[in-house]
C-alpha atoms as a PDB file:
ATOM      1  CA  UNK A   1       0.000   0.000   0.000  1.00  0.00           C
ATOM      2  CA  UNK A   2       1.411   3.514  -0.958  1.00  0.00           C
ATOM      3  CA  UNK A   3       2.076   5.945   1.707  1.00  0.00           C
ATOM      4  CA  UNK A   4       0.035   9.301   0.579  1.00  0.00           C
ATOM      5  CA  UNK A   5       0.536  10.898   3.721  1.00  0.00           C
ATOM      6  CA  UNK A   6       3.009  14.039   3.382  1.00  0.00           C
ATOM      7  CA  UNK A   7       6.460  14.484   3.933  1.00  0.00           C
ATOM      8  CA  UNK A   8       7.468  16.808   6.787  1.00  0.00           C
ATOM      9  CA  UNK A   9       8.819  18.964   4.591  1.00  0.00           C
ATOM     10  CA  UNK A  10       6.058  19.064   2.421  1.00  0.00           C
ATOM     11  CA  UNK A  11       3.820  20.088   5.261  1.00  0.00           C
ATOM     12  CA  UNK A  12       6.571  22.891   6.539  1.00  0.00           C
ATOM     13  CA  UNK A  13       7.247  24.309   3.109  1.00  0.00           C
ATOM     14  CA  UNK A  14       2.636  24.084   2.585  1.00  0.00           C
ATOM     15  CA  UNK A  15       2.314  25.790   6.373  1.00  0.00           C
ATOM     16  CA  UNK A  16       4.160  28.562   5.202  1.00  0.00           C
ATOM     17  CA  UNK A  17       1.326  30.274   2.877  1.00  0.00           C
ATOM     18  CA  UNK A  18      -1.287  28.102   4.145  1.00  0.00           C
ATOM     19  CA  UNK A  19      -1.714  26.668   0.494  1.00  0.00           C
ATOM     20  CA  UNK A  20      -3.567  23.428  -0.143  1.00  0.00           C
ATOM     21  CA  UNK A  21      -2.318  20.013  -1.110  1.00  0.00           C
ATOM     22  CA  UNK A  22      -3.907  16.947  -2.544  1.00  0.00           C
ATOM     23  CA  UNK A  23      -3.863  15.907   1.237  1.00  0.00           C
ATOM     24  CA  UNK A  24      -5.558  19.291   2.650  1.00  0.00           C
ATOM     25  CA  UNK A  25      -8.848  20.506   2.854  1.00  0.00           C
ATOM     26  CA  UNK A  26     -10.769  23.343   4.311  1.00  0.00           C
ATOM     27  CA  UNK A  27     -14.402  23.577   6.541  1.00  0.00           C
ATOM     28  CA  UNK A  28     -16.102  26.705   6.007  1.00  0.00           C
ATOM     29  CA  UNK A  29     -16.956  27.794   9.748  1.00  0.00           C
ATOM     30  CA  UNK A  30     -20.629  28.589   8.215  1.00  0.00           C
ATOM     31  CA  UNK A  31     -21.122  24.689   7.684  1.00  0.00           C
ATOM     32  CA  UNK A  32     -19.878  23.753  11.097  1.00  0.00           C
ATOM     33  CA  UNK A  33     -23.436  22.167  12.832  1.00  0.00           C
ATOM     34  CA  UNK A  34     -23.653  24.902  15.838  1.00  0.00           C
ATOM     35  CA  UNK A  35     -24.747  22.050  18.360  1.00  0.00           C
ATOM     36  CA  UNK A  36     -22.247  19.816  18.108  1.00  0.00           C
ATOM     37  CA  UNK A  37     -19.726  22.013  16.768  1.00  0.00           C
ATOM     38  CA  UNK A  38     -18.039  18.489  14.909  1.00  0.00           C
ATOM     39  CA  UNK A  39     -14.094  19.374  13.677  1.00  0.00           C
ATOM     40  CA  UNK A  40     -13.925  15.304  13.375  1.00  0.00           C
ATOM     41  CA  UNK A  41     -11.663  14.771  10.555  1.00  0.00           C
ATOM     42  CA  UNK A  42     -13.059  13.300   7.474  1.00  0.00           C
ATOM     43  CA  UNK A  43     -11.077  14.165   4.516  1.00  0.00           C
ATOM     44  CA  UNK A  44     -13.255  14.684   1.544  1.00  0.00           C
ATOM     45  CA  UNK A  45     -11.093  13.751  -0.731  1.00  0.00           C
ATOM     46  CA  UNK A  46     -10.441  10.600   0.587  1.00  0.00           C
ATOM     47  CA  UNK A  47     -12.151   7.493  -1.008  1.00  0.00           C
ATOM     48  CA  UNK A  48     -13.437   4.649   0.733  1.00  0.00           C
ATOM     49  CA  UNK A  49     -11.554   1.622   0.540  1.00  0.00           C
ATOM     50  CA  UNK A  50     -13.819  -1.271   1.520  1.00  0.00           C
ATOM     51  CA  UNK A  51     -12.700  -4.576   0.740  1.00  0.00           C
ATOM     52  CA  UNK A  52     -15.066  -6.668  -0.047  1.00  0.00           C
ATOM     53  CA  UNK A  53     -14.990 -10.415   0.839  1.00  0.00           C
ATOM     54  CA  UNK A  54     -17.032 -13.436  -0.393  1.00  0.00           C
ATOM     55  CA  UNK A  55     -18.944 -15.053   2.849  1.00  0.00           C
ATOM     56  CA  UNK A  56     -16.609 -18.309   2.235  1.00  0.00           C
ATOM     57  CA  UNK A  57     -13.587 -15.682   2.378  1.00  0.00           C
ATOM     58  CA  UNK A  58     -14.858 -14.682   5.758  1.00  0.00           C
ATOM     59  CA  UNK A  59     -15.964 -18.197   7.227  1.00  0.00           C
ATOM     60  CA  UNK A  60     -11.889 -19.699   6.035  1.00  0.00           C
ATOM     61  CA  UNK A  61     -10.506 -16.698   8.127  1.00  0.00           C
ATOM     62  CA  UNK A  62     -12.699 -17.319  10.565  1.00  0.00           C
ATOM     63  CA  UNK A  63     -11.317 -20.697  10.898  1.00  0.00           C
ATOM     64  CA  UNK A  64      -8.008 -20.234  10.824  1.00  0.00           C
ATOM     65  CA  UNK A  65      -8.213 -17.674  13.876  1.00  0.00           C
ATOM     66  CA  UNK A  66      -9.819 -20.352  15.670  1.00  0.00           C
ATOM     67  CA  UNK A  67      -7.331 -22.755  14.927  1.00  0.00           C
ATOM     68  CA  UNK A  68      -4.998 -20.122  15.963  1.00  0.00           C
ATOM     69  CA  UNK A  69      -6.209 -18.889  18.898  1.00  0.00           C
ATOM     70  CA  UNK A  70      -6.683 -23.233  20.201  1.00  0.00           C
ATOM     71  CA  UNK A  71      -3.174 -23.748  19.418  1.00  0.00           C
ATOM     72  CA  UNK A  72      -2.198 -20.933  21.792  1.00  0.00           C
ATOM     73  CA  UNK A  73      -4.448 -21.791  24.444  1.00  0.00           C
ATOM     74  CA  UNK A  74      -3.247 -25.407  24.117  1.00  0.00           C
ATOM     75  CA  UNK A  75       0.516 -23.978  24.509  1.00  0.00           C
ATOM     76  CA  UNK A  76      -1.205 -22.101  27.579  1.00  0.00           C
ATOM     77  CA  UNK A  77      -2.197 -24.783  29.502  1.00  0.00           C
ATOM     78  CA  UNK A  78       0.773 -26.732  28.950  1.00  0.00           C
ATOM     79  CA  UNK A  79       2.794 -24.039  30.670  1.00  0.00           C
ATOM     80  CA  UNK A  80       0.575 -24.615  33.450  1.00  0.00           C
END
């Protein structure tokens, strides 16, 4: 996975004049909700990445941790 986050640098050299990257973005304080005043971040520019598994995907994995996780207990109690 590429890292998209910017460099330090970038982010000095961008503070500077307070200009806008493909990682910035700006609230106008007019479209801030006045009850809950919400500054959560949520990038808008950002796309949801949502991987998307078959069911069978899901059940294997879900197998294989439980596999997992009885080997370790099994190493558990033999420490015992």
């Amino acid at each position: 996975m590429m890292n998209t986050l910017p460099s330090r640098a970038e982010f000095i050299k961008l503070q500077k004049t307070k200009a806008d990257s493909k990682n910035s973005w700006s609230v106008n304080v007019t479209n801030v909700d006045k009850t809950t005043f919400d500054l959560s971040v949520k990038n808008p520019h950002k796309k949801d990445e949502t991987i998307s598994r078959s069911p069978a995907e899901i059940l294997d994995k879900m197998e294989a941790l439980d596999e997992e996780g009885a080997e370790i207990l099994k190493t558990v109690r033999e420490t015992l």
